[in-house]
N, C-alpha and C. Protein backbone atom coordinates (compact mmCIF):
# COMPACT_ATOMS: atom_id res chain seq x y z
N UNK A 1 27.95 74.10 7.71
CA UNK A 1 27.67 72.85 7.03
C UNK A 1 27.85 73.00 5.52
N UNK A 2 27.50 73.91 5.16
CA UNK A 2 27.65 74.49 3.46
C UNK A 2 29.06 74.54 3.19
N UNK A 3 29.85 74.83 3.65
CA UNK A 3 31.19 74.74 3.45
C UNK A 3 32.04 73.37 3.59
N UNK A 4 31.34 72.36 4.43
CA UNK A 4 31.83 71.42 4.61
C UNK A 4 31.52 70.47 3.76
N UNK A 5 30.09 70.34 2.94
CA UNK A 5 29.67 70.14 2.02
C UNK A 5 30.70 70.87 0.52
N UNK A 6 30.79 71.85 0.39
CA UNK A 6 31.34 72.15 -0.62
C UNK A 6 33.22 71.31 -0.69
N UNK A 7 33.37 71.22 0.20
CA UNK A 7 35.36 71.14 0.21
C UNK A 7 35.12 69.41 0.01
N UNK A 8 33.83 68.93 0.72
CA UNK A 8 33.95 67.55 0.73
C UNK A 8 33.28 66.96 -0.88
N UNK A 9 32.61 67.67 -1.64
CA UNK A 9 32.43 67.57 -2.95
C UNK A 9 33.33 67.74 -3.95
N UNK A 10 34.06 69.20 -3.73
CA UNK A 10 34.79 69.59 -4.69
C UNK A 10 36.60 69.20 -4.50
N UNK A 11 36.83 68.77 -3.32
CA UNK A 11 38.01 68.39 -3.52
C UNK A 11 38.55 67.39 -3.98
N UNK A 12 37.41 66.52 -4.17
CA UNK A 12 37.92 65.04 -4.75
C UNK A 12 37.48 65.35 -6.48
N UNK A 13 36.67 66.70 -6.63
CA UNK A 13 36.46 66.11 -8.27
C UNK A 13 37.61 67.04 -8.69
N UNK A 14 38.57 67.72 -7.90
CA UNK A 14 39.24 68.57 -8.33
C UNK A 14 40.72 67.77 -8.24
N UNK A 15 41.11 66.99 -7.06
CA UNK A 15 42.12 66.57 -7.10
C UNK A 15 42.27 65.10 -7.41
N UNK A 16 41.08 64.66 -7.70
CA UNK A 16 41.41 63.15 -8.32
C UNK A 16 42.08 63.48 -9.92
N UNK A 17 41.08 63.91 -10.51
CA UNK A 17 41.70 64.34 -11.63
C UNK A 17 43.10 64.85 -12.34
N UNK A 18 43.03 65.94 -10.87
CA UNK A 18 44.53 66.29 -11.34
C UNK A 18 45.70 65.66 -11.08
N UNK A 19 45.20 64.86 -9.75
CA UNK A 19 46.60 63.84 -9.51
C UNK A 19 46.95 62.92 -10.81
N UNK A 20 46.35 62.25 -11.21
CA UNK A 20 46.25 61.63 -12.55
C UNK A 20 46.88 62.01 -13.50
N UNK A 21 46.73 63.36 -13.77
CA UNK A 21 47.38 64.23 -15.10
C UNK A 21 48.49 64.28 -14.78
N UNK A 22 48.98 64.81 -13.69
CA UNK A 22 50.07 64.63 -13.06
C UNK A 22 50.86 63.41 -12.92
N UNK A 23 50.44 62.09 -12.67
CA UNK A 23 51.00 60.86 -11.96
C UNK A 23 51.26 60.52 -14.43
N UNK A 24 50.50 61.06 -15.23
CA UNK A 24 51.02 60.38 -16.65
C UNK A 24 51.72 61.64 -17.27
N UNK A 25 52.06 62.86 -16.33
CA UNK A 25 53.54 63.60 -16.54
C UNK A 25 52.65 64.64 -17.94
N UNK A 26 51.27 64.81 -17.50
CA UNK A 26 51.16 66.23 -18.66
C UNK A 26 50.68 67.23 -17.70
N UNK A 27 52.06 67.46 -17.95
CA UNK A 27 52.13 68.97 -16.66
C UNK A 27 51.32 70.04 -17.25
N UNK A 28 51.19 70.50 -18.62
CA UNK A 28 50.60 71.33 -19.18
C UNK A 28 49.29 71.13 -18.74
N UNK A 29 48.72 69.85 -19.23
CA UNK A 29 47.17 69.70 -18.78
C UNK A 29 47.12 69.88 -17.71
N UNK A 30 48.06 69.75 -16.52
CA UNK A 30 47.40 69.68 -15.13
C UNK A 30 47.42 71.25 -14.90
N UNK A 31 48.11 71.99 -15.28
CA UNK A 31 47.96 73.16 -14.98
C UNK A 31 47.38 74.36 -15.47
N UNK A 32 46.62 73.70 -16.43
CA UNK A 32 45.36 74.29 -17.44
C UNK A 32 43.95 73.84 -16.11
N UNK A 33 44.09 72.12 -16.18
CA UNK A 33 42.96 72.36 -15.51
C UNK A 33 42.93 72.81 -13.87
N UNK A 34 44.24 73.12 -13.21
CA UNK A 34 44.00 73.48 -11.90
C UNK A 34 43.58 75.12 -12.01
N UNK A 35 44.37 75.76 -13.31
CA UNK A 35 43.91 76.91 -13.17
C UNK A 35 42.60 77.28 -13.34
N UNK A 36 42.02 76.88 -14.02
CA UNK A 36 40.14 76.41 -14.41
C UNK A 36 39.82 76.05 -13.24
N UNK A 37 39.65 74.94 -12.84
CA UNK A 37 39.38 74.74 -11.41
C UNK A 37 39.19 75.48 -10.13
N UNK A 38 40.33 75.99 -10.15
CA UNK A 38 40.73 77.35 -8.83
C UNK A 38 39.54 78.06 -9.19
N UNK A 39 39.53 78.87 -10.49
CA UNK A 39 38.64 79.64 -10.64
C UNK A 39 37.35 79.52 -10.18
N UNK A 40 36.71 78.42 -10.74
CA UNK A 40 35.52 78.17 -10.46
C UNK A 40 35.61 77.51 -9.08
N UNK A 41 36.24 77.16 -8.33
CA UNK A 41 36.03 76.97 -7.07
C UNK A 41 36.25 78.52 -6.08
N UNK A 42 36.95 78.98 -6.84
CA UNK A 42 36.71 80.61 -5.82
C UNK A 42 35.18 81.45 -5.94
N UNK A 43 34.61 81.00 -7.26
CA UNK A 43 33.11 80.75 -8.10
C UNK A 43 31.88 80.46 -6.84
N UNK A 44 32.53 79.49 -6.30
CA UNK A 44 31.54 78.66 -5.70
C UNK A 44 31.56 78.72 -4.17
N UNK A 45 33.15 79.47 -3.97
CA UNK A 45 32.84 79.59 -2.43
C UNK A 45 32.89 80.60 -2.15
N UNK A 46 32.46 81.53 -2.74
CA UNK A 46 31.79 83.28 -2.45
C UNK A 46 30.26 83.06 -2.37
N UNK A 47 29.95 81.96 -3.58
CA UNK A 47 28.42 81.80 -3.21
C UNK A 47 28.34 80.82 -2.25
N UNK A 48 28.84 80.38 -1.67
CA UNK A 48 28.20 79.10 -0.69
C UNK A 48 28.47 80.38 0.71
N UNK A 49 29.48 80.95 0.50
CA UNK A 49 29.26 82.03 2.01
C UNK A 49 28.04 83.41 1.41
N UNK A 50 27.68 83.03 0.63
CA UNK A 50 26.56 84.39 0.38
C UNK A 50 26.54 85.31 0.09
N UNK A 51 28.20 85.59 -0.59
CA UNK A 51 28.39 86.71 -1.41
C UNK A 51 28.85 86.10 -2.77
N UNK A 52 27.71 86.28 -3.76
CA UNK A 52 27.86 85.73 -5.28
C UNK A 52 28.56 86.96 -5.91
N UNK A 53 29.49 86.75 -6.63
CA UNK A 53 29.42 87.32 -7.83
C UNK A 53 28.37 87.65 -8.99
N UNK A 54 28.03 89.02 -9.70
CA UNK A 54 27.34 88.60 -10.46
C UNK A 54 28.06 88.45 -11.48
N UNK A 55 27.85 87.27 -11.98
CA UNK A 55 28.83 86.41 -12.82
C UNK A 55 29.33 87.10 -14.41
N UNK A 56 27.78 87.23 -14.96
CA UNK A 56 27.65 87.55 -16.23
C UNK A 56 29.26 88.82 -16.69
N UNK A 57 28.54 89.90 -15.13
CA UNK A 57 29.24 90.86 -15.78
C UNK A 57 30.56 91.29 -15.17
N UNK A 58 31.05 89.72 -14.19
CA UNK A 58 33.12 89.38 -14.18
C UNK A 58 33.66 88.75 -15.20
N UNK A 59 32.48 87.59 -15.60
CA UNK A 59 33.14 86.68 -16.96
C UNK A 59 33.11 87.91 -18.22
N UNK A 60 32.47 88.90 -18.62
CA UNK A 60 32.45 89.60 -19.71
C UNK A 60 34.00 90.09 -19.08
N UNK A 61 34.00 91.03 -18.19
CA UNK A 61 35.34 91.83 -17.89
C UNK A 61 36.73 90.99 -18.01
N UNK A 62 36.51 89.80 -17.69
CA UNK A 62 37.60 88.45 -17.52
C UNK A 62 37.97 89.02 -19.56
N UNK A 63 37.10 88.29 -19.97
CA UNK A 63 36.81 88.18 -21.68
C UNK A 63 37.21 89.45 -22.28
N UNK A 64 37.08 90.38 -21.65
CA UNK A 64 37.34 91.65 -22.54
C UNK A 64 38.89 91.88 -22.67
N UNK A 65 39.54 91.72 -21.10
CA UNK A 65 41.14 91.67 -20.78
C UNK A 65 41.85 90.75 -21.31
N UNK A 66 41.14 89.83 -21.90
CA UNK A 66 41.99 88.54 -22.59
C UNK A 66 41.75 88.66 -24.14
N UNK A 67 40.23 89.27 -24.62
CA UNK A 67 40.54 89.47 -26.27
C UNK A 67 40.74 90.26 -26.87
N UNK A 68 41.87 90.21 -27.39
CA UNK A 68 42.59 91.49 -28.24
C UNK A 68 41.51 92.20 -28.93
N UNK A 69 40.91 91.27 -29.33
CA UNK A 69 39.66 92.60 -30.53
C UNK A 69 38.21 92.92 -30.29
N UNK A 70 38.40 93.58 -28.76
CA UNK A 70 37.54 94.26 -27.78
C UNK A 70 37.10 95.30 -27.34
């Protein structure tokens, strides 16, 4: 039920949006926010099956590989 709950929440706030960005042709934006999106929906369905990430210390490692002066 947790899963069915999650796909039936998150797919409409994920793909209304992006259809949109898409349907007024800013491909850039749409693919900024699908990549954001993805993320945090892979975020959310490790915890809805009960294996969380602990967040703090993937987003630091994410952050460290992306800023040059680290």
């Amino acid at each position: 039920m947790n899963m069915l709950a999650l796909h039936i929440l998150l797919v409409p706030l994920i793909g209304i949006p992006l259809l949109g960005l898409l349907r007024r042709k800013l491909y850039r934006d749409a693919a900024v926010f699908g990549a954001v999106s993805m993320f945090g929906y892979v975020l959310w369905f490790f915890i809805v099956n009960h294996r969380p990430f602990i967040i703090t210390i993937f987003l630091e490692r994410v952050i460290g590989m992306i800023n040059p002066f680290h």
